[in-house]
PDB file of N, CA and C in Angstrom:
ATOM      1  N   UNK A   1     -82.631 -14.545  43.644  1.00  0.00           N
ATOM      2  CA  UNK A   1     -82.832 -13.477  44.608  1.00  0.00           C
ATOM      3  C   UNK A   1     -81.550 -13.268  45.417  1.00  0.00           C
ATOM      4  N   UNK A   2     -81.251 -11.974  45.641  1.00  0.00           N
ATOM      5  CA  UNK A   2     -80.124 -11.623  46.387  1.00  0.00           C
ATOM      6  C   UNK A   2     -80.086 -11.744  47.824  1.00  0.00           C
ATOM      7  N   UNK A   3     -78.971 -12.167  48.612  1.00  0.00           N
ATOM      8  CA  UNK A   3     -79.141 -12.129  49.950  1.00  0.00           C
ATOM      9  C   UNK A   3     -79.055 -10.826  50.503  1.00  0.00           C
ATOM     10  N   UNK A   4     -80.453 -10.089  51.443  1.00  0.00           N
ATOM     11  CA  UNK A   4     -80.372  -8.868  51.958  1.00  0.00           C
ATOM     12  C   UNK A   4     -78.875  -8.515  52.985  1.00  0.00           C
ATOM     13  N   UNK A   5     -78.324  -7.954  52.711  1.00  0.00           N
ATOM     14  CA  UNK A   5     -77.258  -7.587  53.509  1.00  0.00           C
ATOM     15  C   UNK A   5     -77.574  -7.053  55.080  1.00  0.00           C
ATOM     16  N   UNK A   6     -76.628  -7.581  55.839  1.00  0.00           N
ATOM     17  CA  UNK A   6     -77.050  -6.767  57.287  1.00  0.00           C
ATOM     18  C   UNK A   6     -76.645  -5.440  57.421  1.00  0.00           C
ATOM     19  N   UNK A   7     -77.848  -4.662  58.578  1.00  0.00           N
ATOM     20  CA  UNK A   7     -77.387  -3.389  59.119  1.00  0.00           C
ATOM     21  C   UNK A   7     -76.295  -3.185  60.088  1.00  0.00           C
ATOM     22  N   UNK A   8     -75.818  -2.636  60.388  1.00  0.00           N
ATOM     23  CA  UNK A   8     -74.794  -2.193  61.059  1.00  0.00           C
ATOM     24  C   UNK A   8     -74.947  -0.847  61.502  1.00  0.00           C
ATOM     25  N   UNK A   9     -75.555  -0.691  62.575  1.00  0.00           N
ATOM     26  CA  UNK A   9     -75.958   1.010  63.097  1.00  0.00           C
ATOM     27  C   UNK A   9     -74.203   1.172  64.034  1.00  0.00           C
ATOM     28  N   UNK A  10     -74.077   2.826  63.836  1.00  0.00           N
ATOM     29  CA  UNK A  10     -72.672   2.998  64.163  1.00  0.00           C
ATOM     30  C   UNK A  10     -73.075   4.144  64.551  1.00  0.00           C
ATOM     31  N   UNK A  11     -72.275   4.173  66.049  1.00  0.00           N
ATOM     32  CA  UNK A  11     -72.259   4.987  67.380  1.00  0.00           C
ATOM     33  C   UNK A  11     -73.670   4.997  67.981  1.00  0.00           C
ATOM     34  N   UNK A  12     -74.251   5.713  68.412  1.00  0.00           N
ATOM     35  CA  UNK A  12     -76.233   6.032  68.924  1.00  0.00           C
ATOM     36  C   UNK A  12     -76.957   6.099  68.045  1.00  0.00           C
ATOM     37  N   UNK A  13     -76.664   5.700  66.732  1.00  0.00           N
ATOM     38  CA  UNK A  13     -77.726   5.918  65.826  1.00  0.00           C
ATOM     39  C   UNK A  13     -79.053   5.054  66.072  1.00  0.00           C
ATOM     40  N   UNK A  14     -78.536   3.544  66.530  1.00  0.00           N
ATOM     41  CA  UNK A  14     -80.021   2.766  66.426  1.00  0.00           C
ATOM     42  C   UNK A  14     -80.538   3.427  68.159  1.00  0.00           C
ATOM     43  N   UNK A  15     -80.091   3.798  68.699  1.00  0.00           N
ATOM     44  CA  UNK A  15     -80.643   4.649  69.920  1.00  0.00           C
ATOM     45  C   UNK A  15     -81.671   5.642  69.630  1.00  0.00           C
ATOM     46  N   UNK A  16     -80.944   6.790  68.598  1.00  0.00           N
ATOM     47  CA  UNK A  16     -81.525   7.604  68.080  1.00  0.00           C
ATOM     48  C   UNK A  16     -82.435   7.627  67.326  1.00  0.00           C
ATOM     49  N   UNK A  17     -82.386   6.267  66.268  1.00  0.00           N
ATOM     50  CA  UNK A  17     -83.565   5.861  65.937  1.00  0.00           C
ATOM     51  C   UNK A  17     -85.003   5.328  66.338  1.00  0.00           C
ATOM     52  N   UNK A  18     -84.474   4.684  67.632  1.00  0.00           N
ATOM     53  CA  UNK A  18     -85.495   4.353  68.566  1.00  0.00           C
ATOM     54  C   UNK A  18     -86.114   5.438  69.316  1.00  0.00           C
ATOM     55  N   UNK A  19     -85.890   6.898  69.291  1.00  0.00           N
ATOM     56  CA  UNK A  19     -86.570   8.132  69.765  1.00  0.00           C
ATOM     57  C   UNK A  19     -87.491   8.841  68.585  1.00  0.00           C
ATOM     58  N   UNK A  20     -87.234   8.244  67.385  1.00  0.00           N
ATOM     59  CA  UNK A  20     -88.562   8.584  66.476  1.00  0.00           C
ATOM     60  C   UNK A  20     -89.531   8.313  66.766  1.00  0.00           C
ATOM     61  N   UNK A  21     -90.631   9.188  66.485  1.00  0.00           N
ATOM     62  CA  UNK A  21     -92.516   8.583  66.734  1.00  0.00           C
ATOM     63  C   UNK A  21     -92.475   7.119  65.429  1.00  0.00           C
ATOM     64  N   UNK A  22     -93.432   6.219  66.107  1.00  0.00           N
ATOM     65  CA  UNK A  22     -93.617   5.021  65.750  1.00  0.00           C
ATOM     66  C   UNK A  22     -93.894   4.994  64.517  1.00  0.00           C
ATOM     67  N   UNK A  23     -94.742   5.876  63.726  1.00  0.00           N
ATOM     68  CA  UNK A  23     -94.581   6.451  61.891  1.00  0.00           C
ATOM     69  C   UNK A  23     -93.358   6.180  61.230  1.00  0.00           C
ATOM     70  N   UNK A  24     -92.381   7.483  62.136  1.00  0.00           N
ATOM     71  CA  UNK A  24     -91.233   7.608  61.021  1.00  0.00           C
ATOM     72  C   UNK A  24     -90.385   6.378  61.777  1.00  0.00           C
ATOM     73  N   UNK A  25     -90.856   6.040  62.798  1.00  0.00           N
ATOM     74  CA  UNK A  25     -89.410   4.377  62.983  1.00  0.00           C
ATOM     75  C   UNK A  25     -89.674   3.503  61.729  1.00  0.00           C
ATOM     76  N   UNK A  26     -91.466   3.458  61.840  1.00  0.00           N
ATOM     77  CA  UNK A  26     -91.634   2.182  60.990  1.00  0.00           C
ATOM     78  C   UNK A  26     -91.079   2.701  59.146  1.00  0.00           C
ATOM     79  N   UNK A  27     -91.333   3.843  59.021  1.00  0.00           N
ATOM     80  CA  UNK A  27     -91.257   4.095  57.623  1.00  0.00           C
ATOM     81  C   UNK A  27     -89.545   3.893  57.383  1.00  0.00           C
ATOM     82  N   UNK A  28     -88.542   4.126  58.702  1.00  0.00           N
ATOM     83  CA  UNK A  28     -87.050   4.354  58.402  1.00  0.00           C
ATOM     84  C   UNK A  28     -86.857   2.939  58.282  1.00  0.00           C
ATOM     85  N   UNK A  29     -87.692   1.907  59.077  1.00  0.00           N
ATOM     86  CA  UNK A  29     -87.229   0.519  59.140  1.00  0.00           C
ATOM     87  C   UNK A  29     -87.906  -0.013  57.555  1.00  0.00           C
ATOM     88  N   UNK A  30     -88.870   0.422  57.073  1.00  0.00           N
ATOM     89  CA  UNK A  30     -89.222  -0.099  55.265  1.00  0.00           C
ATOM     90  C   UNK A  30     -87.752   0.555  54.678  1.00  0.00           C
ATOM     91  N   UNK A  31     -87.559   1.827  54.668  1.00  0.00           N
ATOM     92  CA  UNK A  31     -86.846   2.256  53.698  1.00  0.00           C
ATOM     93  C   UNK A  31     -85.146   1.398  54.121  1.00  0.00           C
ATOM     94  N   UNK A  32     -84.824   0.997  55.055  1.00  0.00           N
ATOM     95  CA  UNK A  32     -83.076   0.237  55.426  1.00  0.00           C
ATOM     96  C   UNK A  32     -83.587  -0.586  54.880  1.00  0.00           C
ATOM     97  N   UNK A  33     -84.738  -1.391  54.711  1.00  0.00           N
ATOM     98  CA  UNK A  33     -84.718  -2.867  54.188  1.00  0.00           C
ATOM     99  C   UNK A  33     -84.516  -2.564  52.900  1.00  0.00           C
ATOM    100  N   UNK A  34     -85.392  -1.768  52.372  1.00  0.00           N
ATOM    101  CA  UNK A  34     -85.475  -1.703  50.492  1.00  0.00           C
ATOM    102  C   UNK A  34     -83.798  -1.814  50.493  1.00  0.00           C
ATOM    103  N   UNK A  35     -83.020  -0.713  51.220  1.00  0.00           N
ATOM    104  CA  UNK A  35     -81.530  -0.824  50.613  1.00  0.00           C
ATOM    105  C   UNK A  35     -80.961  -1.889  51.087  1.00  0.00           C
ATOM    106  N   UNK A  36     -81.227  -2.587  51.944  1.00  0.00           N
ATOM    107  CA  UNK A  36     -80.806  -4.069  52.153  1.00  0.00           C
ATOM    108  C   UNK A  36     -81.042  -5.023  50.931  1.00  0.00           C
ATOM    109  N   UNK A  37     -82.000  -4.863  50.469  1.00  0.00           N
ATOM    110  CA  UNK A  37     -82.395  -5.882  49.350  1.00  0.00           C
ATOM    111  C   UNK A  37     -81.873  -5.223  47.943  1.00  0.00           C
ATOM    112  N   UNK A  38     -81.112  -4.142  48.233  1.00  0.00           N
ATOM    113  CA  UNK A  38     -80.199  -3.649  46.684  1.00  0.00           C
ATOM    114  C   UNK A  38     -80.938  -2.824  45.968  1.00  0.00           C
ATOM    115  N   UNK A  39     -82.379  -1.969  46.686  1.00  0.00           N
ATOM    116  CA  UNK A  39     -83.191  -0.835  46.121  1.00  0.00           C
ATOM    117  C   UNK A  39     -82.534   0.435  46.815  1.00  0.00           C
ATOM    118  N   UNK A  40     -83.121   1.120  46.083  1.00  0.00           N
ATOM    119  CA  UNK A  40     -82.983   3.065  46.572  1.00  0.00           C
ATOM    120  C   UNK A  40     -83.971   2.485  47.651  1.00  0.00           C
ATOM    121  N   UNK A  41     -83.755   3.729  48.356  1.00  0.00           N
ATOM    122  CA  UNK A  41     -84.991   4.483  48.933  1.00  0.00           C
ATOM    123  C   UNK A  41     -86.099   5.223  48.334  1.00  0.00           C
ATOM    124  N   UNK A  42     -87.599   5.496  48.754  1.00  0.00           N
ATOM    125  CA  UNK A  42     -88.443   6.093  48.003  1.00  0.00           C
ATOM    126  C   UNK A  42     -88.256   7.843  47.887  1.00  0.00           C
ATOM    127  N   UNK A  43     -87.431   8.256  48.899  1.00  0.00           N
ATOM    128  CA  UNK A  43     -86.622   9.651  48.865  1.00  0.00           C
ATOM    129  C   UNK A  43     -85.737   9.771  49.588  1.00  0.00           C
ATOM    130  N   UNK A  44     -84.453   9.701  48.470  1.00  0.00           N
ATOM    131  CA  UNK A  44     -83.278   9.938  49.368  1.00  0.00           C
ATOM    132  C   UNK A  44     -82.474  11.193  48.249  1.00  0.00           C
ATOM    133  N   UNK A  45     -81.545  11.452  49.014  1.00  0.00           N
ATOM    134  CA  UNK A  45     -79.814  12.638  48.168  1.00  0.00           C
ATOM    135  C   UNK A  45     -78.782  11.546  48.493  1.00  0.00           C
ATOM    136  N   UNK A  46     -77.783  12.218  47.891  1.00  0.00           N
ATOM    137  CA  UNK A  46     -76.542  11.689  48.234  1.00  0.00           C
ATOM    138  C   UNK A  46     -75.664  13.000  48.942  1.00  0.00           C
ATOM    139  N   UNK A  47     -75.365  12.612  49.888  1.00  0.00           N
ATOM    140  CA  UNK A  47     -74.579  13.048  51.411  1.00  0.00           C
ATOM    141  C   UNK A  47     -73.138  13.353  50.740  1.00  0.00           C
ATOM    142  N   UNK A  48     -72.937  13.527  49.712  1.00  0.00           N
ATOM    143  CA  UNK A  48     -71.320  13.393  49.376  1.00  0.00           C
ATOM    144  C   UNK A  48     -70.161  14.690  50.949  1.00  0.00           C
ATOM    145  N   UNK A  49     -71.132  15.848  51.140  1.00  0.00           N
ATOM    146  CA  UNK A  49     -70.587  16.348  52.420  1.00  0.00           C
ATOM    147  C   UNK A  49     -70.096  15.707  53.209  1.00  0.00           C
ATOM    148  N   UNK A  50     -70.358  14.291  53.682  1.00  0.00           N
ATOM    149  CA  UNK A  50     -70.596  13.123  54.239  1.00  0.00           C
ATOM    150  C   UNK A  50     -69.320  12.701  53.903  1.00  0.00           C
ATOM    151  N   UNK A  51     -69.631  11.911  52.981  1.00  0.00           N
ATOM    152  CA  UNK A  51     -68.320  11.176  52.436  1.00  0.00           C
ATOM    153  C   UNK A  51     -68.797  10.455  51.130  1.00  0.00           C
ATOM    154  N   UNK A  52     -68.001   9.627  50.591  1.00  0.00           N
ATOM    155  CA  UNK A  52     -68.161   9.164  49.098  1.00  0.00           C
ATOM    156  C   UNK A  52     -69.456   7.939  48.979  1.00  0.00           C
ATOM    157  N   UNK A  53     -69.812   8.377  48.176  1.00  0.00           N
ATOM    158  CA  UNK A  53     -71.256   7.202  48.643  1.00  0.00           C
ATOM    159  C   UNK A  53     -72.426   7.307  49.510  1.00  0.00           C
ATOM    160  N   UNK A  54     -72.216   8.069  50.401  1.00  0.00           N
ATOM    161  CA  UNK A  54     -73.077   8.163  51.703  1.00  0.00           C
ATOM    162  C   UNK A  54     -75.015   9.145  51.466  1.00  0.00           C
ATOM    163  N   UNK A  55     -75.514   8.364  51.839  1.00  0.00           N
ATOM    164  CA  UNK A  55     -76.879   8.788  51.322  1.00  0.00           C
ATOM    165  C   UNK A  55     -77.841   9.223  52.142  1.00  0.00           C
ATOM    166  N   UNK A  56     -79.109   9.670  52.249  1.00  0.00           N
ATOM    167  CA  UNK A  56     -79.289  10.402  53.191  1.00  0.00           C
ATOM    168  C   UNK A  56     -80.815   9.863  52.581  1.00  0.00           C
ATOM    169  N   UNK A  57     -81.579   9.285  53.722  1.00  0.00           N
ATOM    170  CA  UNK A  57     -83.142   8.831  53.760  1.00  0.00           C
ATOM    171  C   UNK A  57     -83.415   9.817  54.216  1.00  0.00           C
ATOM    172  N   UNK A  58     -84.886  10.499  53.600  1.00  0.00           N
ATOM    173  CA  UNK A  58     -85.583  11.689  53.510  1.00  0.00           C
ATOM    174  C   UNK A  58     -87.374  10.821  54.439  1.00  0.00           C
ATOM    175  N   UNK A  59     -87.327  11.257  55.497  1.00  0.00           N
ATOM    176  CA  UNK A  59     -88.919  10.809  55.385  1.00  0.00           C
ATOM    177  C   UNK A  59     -89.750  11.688  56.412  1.00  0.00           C
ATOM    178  N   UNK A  60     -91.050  12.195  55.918  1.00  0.00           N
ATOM    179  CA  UNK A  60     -91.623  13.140  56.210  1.00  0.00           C
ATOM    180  C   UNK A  60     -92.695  12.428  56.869  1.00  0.00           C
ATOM    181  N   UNK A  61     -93.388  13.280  58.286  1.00  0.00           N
ATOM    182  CA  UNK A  61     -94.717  12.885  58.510  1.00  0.00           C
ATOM    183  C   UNK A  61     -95.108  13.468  59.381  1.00  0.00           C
ATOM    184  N   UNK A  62     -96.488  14.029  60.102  1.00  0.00           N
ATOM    185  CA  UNK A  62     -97.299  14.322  60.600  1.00  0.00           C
ATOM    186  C   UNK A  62     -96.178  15.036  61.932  1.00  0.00           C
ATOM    187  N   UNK A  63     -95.224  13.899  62.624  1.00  0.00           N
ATOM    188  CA  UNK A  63     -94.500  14.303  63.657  1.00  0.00           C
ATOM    189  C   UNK A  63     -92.859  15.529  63.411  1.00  0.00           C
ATOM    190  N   UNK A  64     -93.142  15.604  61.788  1.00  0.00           N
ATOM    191  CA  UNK A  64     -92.225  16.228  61.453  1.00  0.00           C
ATOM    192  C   UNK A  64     -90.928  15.623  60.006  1.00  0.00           C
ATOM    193  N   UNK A  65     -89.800  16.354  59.885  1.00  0.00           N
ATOM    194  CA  UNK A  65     -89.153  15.452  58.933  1.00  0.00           C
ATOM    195  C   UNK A  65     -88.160  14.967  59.841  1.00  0.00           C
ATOM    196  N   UNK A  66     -87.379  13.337  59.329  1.00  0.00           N
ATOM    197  CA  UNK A  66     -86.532  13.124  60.007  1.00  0.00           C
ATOM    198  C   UNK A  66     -85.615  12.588  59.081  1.00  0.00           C
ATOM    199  N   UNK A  67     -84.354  12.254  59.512  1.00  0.00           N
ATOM    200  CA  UNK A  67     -82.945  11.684  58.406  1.00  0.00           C
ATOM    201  C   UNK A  67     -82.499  10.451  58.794  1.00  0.00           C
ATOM    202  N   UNK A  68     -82.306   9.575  58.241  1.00  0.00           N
ATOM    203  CA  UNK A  68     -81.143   8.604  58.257  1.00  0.00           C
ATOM    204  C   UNK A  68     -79.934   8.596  57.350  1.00  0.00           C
ATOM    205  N   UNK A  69     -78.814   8.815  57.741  1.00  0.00           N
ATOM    206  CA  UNK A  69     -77.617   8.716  56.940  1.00  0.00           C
ATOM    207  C   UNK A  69     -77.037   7.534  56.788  1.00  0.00           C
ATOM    208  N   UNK A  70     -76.522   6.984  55.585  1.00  0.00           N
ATOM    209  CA  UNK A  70     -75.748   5.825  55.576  1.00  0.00           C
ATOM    210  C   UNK A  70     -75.384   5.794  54.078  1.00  0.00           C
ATOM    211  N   UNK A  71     -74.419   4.381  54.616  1.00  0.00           N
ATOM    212  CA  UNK A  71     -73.979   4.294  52.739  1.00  0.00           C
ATOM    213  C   UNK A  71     -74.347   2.330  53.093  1.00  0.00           C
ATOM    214  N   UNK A  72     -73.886   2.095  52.037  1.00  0.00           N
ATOM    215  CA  UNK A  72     -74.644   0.973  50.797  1.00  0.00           C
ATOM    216  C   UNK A  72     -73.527  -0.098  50.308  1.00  0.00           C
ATOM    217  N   UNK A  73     -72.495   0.731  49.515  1.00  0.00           N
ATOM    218  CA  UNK A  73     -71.552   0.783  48.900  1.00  0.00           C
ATOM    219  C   UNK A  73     -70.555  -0.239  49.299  1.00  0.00           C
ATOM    220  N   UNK A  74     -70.472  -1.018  50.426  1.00  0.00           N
ATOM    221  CA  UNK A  74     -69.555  -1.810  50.725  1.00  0.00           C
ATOM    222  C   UNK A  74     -70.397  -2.977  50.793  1.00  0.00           C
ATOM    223  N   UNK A  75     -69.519  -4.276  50.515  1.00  0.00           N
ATOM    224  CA  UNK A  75     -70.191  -5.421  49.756  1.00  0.00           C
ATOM    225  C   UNK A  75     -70.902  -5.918  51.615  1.00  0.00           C
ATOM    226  N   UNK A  76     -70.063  -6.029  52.639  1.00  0.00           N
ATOM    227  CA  UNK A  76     -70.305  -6.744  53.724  1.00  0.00           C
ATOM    228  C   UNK A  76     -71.505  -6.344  54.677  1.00  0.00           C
ATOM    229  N   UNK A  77     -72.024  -4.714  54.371  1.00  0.00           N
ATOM    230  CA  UNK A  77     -73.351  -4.442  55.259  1.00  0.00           C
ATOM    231  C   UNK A  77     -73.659  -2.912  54.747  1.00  0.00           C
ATOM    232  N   UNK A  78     -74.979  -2.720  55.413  1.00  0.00           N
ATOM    233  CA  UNK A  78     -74.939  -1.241  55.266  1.00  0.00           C
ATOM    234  C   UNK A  78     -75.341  -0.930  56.526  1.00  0.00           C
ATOM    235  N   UNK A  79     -74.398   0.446  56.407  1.00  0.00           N
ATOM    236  CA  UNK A  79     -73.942   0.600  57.525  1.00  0.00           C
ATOM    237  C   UNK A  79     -74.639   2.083  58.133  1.00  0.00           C
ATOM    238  N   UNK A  80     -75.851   2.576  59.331  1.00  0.00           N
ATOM    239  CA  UNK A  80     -76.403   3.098  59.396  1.00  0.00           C
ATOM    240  C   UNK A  80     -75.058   4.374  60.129  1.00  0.00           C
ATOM    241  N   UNK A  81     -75.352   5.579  59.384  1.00  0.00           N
ATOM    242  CA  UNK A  81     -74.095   6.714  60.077  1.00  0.00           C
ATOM    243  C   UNK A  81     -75.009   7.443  61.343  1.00  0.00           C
ATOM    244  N   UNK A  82     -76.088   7.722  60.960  1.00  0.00           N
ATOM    245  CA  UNK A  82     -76.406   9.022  61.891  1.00  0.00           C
ATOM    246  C   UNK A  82     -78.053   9.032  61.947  1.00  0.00           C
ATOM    247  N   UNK A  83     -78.843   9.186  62.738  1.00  0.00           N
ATOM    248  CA  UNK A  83     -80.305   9.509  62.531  1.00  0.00           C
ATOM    249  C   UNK A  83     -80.946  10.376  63.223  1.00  0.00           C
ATOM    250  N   UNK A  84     -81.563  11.546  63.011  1.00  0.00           N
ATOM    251  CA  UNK A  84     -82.029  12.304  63.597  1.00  0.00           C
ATOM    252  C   UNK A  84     -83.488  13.145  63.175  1.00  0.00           C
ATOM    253  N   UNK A  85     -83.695  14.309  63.827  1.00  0.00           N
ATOM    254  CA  UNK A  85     -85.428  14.991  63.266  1.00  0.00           C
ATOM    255  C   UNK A  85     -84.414  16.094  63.042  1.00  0.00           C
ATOM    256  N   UNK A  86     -84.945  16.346  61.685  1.00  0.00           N
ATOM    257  CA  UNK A  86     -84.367  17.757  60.909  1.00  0.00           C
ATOM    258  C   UNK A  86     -85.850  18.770  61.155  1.00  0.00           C
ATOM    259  N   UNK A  87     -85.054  20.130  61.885  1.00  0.00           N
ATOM    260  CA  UNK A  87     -85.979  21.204  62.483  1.00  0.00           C
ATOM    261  C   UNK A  87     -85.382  21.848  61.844  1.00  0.00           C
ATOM    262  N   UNK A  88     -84.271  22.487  60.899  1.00  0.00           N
ATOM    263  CA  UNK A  88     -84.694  23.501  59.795  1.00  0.00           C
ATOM    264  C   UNK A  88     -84.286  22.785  58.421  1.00  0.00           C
ATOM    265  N   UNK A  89     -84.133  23.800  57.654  1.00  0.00           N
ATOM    266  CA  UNK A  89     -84.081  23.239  55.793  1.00  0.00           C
ATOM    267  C   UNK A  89     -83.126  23.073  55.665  1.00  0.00           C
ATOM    268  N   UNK A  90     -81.540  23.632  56.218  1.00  0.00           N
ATOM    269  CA  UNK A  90     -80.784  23.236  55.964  1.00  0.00           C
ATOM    270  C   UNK A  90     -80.112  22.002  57.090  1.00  0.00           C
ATOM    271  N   UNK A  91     -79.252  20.618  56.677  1.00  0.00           N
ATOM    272  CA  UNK A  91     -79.039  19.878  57.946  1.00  0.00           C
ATOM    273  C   UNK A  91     -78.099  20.978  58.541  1.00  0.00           C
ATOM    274  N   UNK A  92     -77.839  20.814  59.929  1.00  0.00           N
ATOM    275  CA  UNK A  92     -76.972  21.520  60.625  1.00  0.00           C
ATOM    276  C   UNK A  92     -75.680  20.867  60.676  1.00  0.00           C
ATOM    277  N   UNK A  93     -74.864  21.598  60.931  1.00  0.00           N
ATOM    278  CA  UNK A  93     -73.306  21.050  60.601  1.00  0.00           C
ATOM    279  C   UNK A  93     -72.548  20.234  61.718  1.00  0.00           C
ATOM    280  N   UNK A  94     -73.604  20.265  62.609  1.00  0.00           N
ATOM    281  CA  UNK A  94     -73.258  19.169  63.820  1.00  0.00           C
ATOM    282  C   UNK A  94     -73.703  17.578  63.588  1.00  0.00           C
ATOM    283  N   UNK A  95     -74.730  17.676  62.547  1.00  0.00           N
ATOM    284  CA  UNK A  95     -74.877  16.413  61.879  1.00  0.00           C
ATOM    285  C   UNK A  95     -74.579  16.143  60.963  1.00  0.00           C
ATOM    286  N   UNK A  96     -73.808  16.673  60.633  1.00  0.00           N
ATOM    287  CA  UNK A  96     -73.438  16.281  59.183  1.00  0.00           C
ATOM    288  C   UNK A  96     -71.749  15.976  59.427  1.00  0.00           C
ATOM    289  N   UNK A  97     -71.300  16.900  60.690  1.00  0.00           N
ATOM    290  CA  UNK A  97     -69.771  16.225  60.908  1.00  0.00           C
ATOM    291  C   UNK A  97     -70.049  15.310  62.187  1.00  0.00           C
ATOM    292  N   UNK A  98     -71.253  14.548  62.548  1.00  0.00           N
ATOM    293  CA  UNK A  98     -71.197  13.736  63.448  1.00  0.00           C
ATOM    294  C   UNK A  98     -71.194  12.046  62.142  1.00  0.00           C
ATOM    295  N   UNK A  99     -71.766  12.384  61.024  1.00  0.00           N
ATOM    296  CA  UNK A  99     -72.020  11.752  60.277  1.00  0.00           C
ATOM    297  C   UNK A  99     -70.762  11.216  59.383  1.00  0.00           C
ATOM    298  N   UNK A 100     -69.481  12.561  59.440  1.00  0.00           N
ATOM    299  CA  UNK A 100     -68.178  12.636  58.592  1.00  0.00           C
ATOM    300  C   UNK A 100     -67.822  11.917  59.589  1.00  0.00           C
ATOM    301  N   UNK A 101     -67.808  11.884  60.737  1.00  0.00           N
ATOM    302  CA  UNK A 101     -66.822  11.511  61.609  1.00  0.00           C
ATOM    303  C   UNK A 101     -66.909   9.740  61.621  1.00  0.00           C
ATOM    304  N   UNK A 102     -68.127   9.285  62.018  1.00  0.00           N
ATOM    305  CA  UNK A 102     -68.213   7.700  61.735  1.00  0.00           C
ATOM    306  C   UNK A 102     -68.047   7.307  60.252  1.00  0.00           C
ATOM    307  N   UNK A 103     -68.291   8.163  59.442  1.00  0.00           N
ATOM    308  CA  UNK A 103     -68.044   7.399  58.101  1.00  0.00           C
ATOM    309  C   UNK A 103     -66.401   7.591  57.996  1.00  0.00           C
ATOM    310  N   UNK A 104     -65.533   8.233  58.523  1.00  0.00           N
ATOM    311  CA  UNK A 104     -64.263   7.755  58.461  1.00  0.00           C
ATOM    312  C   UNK A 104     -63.250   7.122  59.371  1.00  0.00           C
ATOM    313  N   UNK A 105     -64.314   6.899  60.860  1.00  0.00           N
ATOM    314  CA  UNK A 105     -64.046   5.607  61.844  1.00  0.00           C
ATOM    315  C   UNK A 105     -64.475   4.020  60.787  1.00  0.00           C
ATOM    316  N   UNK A 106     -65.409   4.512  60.526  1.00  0.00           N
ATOM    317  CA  UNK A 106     -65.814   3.391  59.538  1.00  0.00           C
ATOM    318  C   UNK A 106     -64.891   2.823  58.305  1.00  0.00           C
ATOM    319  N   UNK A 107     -64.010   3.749  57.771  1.00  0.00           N
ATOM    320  CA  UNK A 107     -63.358   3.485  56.693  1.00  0.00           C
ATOM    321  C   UNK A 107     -61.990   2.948  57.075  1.00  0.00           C
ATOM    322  N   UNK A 108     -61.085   3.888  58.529  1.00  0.00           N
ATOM    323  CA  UNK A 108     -60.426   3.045  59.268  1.00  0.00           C
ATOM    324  C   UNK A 108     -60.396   1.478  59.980  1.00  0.00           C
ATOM    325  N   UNK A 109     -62.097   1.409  59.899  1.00  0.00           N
ATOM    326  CA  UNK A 109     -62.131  -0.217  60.376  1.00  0.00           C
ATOM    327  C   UNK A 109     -61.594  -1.146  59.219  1.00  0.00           C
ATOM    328  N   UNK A 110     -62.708  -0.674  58.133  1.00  0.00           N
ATOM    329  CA  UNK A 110     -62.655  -1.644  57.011  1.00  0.00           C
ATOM    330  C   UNK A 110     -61.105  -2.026  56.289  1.00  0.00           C
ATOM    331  N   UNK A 111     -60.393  -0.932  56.511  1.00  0.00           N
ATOM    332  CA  UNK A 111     -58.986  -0.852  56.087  1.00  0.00           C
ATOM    333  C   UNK A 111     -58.004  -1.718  56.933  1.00  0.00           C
ATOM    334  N   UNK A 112     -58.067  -2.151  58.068  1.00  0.00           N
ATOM    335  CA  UNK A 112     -57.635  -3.164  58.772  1.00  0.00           C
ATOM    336  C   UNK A 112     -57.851  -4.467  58.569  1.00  0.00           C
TER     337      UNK A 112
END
């Protein structure tokens, strides 16, 4: 069995996550573990807008849909980018370059 890798939430995300209704916290906290333990998610895309790798948890419920962004891809954690409640169909471009922006603070860390 593989050792689950740790999370790493980057900038307000685990803030932001903590303002989900108690549904979609608990369903966002099943779906980080599955990718902790080296599974997909039960619905996710890939964020490539984002950056290379970067994936995007899809989870729907009663209080609405909401997102978690992150990538996987690096051996030392996964690393949560962005989380929020998506209110139309397309994401808006304030999350999606709040999401570009830590995933390439993020890539500046790792490069040091």
């Amino acid at each position: 069995m593989i050792e689950p890798k740790p999370v790493e939430f980057r900038g307000a995300s685990l803030d932001d996550l903590r303002t989900f209704p108690l549904e979609a916290r608990r369903e966002a906290g099943h779906q980080i573990d599955r990718v902790q333990n080296g599974l997909e998610p039960d619905d996710w895309k890939p964020m490539n807008t984002v950056g290379q790798g970067v994936k995007e948890i899809r989870i729907r419920g009663a209080a609405g849909a909401f997102r978690v962004i992150y990538v996987a891809k690096f051996a030392d954690a996964v690393y949560v980018l962005h989380c929020f409640q998506k209110k139309t169909v397309k994401t808006s471009k304030v999350d999606i370059d709040l999401a570009a922006k830590r995933y390439r603070d993020l890539l500046k860390e790792l490069e040091q």
